[in-house]
C-alpha atoms as a PDB file:
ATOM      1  CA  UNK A   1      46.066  99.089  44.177  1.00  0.00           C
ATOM      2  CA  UNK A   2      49.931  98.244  44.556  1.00  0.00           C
ATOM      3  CA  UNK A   3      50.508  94.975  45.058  1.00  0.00           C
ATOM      4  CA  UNK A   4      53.475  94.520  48.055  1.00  0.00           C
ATOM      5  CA  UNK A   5      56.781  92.204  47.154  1.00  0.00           C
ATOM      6  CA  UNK A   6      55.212  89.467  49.288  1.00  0.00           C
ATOM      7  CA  UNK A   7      51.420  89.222  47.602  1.00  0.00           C
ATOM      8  CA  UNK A   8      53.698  89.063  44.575  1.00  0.00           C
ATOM      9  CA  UNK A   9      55.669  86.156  45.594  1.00  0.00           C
ATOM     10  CA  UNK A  10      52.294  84.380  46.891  1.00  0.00           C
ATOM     11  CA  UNK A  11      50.759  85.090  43.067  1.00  0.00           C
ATOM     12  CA  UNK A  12      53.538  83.523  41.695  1.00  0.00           C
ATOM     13  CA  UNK A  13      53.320  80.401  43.890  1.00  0.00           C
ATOM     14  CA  UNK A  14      49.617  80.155  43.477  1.00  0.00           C
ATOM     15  CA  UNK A  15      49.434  80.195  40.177  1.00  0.00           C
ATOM     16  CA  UNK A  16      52.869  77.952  39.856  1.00  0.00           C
ATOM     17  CA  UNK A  17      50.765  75.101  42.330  1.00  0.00           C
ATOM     18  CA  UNK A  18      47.114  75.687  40.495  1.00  0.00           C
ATOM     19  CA  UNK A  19      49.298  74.804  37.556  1.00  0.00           C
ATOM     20  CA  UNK A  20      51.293  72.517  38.682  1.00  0.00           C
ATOM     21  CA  UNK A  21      48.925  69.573  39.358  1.00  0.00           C
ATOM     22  CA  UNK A  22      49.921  68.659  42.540  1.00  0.00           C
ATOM     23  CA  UNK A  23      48.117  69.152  45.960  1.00  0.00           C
ATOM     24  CA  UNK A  24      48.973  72.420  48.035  1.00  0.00           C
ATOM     25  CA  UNK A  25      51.105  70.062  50.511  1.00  0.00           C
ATOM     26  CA  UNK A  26      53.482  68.590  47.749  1.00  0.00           C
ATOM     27  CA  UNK A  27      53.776  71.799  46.181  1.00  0.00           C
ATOM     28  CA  UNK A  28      54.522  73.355  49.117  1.00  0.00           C
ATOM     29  CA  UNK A  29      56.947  70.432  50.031  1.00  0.00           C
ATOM     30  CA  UNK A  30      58.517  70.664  46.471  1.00  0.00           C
ATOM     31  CA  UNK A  31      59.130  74.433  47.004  1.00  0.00           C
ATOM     32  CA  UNK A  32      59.748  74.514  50.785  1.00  0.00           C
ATOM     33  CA  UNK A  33      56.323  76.850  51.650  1.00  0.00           C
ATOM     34  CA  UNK A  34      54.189  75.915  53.951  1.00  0.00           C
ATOM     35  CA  UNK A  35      50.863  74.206  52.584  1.00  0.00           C
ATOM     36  CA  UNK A  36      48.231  76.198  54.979  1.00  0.00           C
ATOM     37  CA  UNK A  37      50.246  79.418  53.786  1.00  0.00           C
ATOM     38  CA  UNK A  38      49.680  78.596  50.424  1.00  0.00           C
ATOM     39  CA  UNK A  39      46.205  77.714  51.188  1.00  0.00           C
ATOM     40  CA  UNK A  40      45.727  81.190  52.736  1.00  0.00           C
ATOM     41  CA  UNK A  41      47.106  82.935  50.017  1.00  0.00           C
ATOM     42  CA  UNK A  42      45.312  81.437  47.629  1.00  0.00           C
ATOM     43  CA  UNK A  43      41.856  82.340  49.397  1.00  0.00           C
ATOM     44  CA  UNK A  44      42.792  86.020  50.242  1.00  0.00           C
ATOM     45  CA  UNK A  45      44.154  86.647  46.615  1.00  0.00           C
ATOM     46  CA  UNK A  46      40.487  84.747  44.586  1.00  0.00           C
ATOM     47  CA  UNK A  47      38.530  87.061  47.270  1.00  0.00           C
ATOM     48  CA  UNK A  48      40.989  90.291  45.983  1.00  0.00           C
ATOM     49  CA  UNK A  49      40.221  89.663  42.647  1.00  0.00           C
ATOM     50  CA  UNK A  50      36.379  88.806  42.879  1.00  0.00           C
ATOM     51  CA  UNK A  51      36.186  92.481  44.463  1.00  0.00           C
ATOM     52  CA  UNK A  52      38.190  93.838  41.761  1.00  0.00           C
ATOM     53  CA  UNK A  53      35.825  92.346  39.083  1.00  0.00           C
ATOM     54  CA  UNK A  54      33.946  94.512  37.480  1.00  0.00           C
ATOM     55  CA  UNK A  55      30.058  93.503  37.316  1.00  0.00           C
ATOM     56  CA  UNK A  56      27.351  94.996  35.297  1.00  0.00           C
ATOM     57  CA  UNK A  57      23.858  95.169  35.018  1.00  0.00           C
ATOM     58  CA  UNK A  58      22.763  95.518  30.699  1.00  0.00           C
ATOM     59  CA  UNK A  59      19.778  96.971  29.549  1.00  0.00           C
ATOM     60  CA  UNK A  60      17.561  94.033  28.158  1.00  0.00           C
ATOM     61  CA  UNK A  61      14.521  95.004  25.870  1.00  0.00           C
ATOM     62  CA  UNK A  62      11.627  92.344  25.186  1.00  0.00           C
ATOM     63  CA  UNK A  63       9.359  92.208  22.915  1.00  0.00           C
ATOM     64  CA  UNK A  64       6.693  89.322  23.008  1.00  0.00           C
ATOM     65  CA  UNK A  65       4.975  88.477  19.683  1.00  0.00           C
ATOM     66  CA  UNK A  66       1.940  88.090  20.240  1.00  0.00           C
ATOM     67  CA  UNK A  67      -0.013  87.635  16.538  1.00  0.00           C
ATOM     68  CA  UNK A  68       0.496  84.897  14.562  1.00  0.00           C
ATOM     69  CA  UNK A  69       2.761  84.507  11.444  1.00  0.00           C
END
């Protein structure tokens, strides 16, 4: 999947605040963004990539011991 020019921009800016160390409103103050936008964008782009992720189920073989060594 593509991403558009604008999910771009929002990547960049949340990864630039997550990194940044400062809350979503003085980032977004800092940058001129708007905090809940930010806030948004941030929630719609951790639920993209937790759908992206790949998860797998592994074969696990056990083998119990039971005599004594």
């Amino acid at each position: 999947m593509q991403s558009t020019k604008a999910e771009q921009f929002w990547q960049r800016h949340v990864e630039g605040w997550r990194t940044s160390g400062l809350t979503q409103k003085q980032y977004g103050q800092k940058h001129g963004l708007n905090a809940l936008t930010l806030a948004q964008w941030s929630h719609v782009l951790r639920r993209r990539r937790a759908a992206n992720s790949v998860q797998a189920l592994v074969p696990v073989r056990m083998v119990i011991n039971l005599g004594h060594t």
